[in-house]
Protein backbone atom coordinates (compact mmCIF):
# COMPACT_ATOMS: atom_id res chain seq x y z
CA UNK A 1 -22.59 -81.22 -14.11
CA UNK A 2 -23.45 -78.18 -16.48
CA UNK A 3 -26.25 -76.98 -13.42
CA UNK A 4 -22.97 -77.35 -10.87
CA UNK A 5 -20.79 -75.35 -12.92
CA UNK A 6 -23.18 -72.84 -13.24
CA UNK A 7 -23.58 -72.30 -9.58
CA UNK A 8 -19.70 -71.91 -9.62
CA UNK A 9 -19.49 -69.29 -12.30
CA UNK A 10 -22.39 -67.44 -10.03
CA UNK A 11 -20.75 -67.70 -6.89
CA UNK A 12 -17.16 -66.69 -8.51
CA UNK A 13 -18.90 -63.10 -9.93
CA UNK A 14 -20.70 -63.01 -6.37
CA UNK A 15 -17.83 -63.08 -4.59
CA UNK A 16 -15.71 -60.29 -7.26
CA UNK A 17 -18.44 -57.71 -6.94
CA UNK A 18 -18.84 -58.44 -2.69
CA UNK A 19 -14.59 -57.86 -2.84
CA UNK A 20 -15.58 -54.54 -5.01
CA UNK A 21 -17.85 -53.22 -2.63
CA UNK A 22 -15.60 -53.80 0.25
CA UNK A 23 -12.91 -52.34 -1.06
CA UNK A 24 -14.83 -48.85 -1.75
CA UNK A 25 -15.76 -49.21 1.96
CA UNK A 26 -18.86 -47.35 3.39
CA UNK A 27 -17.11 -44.20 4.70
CA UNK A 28 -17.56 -44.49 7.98
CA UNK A 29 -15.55 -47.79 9.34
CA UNK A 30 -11.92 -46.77 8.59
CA UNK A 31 -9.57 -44.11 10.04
CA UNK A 32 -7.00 -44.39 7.31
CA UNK A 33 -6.37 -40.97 5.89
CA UNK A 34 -5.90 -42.33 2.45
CA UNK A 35 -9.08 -44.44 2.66
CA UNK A 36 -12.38 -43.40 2.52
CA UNK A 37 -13.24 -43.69 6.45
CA UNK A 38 -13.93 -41.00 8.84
CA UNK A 39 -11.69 -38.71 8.70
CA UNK A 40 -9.64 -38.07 12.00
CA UNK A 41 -9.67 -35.14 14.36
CA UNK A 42 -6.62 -32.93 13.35
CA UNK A 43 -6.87 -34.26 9.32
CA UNK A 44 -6.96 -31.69 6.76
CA UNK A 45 -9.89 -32.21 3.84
CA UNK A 46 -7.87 -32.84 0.83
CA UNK A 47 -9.67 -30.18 -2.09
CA UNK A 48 -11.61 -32.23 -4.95
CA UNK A 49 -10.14 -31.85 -8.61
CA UNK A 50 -11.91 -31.56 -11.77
CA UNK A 51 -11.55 -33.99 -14.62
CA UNK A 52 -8.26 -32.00 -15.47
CA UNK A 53 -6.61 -33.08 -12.59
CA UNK A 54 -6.54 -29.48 -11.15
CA UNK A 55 -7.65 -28.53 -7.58
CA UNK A 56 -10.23 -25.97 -8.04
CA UNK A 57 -9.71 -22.49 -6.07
CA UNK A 58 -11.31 -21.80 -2.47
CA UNK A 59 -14.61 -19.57 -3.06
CA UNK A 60 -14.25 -16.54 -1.64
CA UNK A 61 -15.96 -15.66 1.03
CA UNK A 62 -17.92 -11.87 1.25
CA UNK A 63 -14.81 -9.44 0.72
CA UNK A 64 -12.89 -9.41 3.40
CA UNK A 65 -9.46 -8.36 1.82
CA UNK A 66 -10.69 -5.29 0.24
CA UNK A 67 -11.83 -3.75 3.23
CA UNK A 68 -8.70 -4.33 4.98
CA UNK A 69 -6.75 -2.99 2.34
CA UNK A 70 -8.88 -0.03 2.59
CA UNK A 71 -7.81 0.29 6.55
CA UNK A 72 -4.26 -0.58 5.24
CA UNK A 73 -4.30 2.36 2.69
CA UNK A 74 -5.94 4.50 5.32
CA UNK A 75 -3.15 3.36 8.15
CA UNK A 76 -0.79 4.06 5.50
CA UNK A 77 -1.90 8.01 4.78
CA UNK A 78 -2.17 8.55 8.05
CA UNK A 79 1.52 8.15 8.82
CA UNK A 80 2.84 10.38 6.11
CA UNK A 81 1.40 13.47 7.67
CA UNK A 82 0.53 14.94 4.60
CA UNK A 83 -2.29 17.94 4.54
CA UNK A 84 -3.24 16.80 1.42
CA UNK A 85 -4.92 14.30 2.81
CA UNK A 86 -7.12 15.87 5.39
CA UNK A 87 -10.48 16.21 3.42
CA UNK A 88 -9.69 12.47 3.52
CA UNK A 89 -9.48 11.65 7.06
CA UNK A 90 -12.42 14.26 7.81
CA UNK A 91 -14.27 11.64 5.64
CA UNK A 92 -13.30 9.01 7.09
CA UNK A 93 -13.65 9.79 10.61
CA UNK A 94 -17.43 9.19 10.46
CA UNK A 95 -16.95 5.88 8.28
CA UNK A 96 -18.88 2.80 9.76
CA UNK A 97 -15.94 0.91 10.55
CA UNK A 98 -14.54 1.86 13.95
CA UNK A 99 -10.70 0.95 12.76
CA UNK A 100 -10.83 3.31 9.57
CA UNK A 101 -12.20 6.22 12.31
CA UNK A 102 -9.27 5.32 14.48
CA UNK A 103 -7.08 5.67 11.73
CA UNK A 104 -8.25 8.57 10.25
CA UNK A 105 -7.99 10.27 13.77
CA UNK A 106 -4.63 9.57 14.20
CA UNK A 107 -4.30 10.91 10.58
CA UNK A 108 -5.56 14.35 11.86
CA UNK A 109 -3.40 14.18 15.00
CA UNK A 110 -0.62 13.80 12.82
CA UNK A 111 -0.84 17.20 10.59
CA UNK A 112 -0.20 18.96 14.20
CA UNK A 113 -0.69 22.44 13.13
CA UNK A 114 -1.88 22.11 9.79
CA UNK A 115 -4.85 19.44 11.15
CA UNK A 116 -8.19 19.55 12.09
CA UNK A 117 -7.82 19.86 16.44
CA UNK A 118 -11.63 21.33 16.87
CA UNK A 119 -12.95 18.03 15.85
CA UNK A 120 -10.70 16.25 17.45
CA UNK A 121 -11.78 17.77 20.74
CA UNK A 122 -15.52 17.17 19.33
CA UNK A 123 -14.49 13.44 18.91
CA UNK A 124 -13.08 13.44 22.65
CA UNK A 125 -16.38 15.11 23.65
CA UNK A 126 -18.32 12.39 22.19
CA UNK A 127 -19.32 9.68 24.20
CA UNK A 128 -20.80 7.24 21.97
CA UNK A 129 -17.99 7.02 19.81
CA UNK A 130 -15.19 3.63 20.64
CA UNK A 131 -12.97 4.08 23.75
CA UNK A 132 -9.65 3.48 20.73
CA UNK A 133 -10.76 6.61 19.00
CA UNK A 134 -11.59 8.81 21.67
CA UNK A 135 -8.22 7.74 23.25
CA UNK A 136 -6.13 8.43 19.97
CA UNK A 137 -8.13 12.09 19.59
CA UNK A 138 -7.17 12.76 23.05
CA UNK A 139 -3.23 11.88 22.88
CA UNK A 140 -3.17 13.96 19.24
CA UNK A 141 -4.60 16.77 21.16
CA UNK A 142 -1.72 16.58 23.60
CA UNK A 143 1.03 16.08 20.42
CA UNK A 144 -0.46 19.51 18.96
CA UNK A 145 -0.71 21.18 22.53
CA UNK A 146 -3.79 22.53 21.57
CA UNK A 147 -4.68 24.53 24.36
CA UNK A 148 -8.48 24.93 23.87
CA UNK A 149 -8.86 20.93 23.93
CA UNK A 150 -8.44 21.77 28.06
CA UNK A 151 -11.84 21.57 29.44
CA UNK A 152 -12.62 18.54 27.13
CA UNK A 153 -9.64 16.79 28.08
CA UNK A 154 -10.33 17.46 31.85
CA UNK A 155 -13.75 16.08 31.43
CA UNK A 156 -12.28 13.05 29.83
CA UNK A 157 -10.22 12.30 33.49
CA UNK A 158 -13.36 11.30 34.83
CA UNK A 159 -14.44 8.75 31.77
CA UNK A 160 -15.24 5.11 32.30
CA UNK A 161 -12.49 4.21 30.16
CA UNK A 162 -9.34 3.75 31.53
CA UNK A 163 -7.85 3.98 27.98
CA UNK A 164 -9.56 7.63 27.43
CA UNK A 165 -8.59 8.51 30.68
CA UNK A 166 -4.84 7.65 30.28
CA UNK A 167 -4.44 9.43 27.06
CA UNK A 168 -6.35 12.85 28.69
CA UNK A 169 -4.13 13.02 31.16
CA UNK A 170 -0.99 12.72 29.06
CA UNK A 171 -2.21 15.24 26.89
CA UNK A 172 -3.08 17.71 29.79
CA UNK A 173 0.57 17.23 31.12
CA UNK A 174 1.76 17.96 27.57
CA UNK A 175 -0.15 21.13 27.32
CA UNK A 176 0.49 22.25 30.67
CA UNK A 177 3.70 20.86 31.48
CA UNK A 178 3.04 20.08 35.03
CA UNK A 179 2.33 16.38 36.33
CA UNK A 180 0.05 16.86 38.41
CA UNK A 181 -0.08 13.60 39.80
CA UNK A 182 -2.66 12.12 38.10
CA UNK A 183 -2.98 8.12 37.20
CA UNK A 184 -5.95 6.63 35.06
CA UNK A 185 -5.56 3.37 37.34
CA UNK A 186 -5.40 5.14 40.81
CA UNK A 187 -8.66 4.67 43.02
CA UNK A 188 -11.71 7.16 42.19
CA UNK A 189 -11.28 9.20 45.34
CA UNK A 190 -7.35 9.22 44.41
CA UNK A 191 -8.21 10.68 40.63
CA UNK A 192 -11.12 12.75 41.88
CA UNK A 193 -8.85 14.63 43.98
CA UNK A 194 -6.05 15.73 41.30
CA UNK A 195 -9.08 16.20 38.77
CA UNK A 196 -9.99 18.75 41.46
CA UNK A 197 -6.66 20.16 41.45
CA UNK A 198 -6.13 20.13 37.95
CA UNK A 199 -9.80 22.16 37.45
CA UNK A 200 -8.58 24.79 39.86
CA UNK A 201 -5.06 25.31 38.22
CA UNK A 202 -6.64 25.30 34.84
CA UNK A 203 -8.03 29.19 34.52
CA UNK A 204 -4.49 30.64 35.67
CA UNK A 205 -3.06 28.64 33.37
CA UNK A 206 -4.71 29.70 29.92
CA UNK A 207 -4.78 33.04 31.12
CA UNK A 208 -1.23 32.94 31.07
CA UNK A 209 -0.77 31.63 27.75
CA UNK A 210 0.56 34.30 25.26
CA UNK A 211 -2.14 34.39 22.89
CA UNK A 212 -4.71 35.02 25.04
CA UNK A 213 -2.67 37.74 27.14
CA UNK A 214 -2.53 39.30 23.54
CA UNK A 215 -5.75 39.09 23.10
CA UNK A 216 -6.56 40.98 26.35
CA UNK A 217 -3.82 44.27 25.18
């Protein structure tokens, strides 16, 4: 009698700890959300707490958000059009980051008169710089109608980019106030021709312009 109730008391904590372990589960069996299965395509991880209760905050990752609140600053002072901040932008426009030289070109192109339009037309020039900055150096050459940018910005007509080549041609018609009928998307032999036209046209036309007649008195 004592030997069978023994065997019962065993088989009574045998079966509470086997009901334990199956109600932990093994991690991998269920898809309920709140259980401790595999977790289903589209579920969010829920973040672990400490003993406080408190989720703990995401790590962060490199730093990300001060560098684009450096471009954000930058994008910023370039839209004022302040002269102030020229020795900035000069600065900037060799920085390693492609966005912060786009920015601090458009900067420049944005003092007009009181900016920086040689190296704009060196940035133009430049073939290894990005298409973006070349383009936005090109189109603040045609807001300041910087006359000497012309044989850079001619050149440009015949880039592989038809982003630099749109924003050339813009600022040639600017400066020269003739549309010449030029498109960045028309065929090769189409552009090649009005490149031609625009070359020939082009010595007349700063020849004409009043500062260099004075010049010649």
């Amino acid at each position: 009698m004592r030997f069978r109730k023994q065997q019962a008391v065993l088989a009574g904590a045998w079966l509470a700890a086997a009901g334990l372990l199956a109600s932990a589960g093994s991690g991998c069996s269920s898809g309920d959300s709140t259980g401790g299965g595999t977790r289903r395509s589209g579920d969010r991880p829920k973040a672990a707490r400490d003993d406080s209760g408190a989720a703990p905050k995401p790590a962060k990752e490199g730093r990300p958000s001060r560098a684009a609140g450096d471009y954000r600053q930058l994008a910023r002072l370039a839209r004022q059009g302040d002269a102030d901040n020229l020795p900035l932008f000069r600065r900037q426009a060799s920085h390693a980051n492609w966005k912060r030289r786009h920015a601090a070109v458009v900067g420049i192109g944005r003092l007009k008169q009181s900016g920086d339009p040689e190296f704009l037309v060196t940035v133009v020039r430049n073939r290894e710089e990005r298409p973006e900055v070349r383009a936005a150096a090109a189109e603040s050459l045609g807001v300041m109608r910087y006359c000497e940018a012309g044989p850079a910005l001619i050149d440009a007509l015949e880039d592989g980019s038809e982003m630099v080549r749109n924003n050339a041609g813009i600022a040639l018609k600017k400066i020269m106030q003739v549309d010449f009928g030029y498109r960045a998307r028309d065929p090769a032999g189409r552009r090649g021709e009005r490149i031609a036209l625009i070359r020939r046209r082009w010595p007349d036309f700063y020849a004409s312009r009043p500062h260099v007649q004075g010049a010649r008195e």
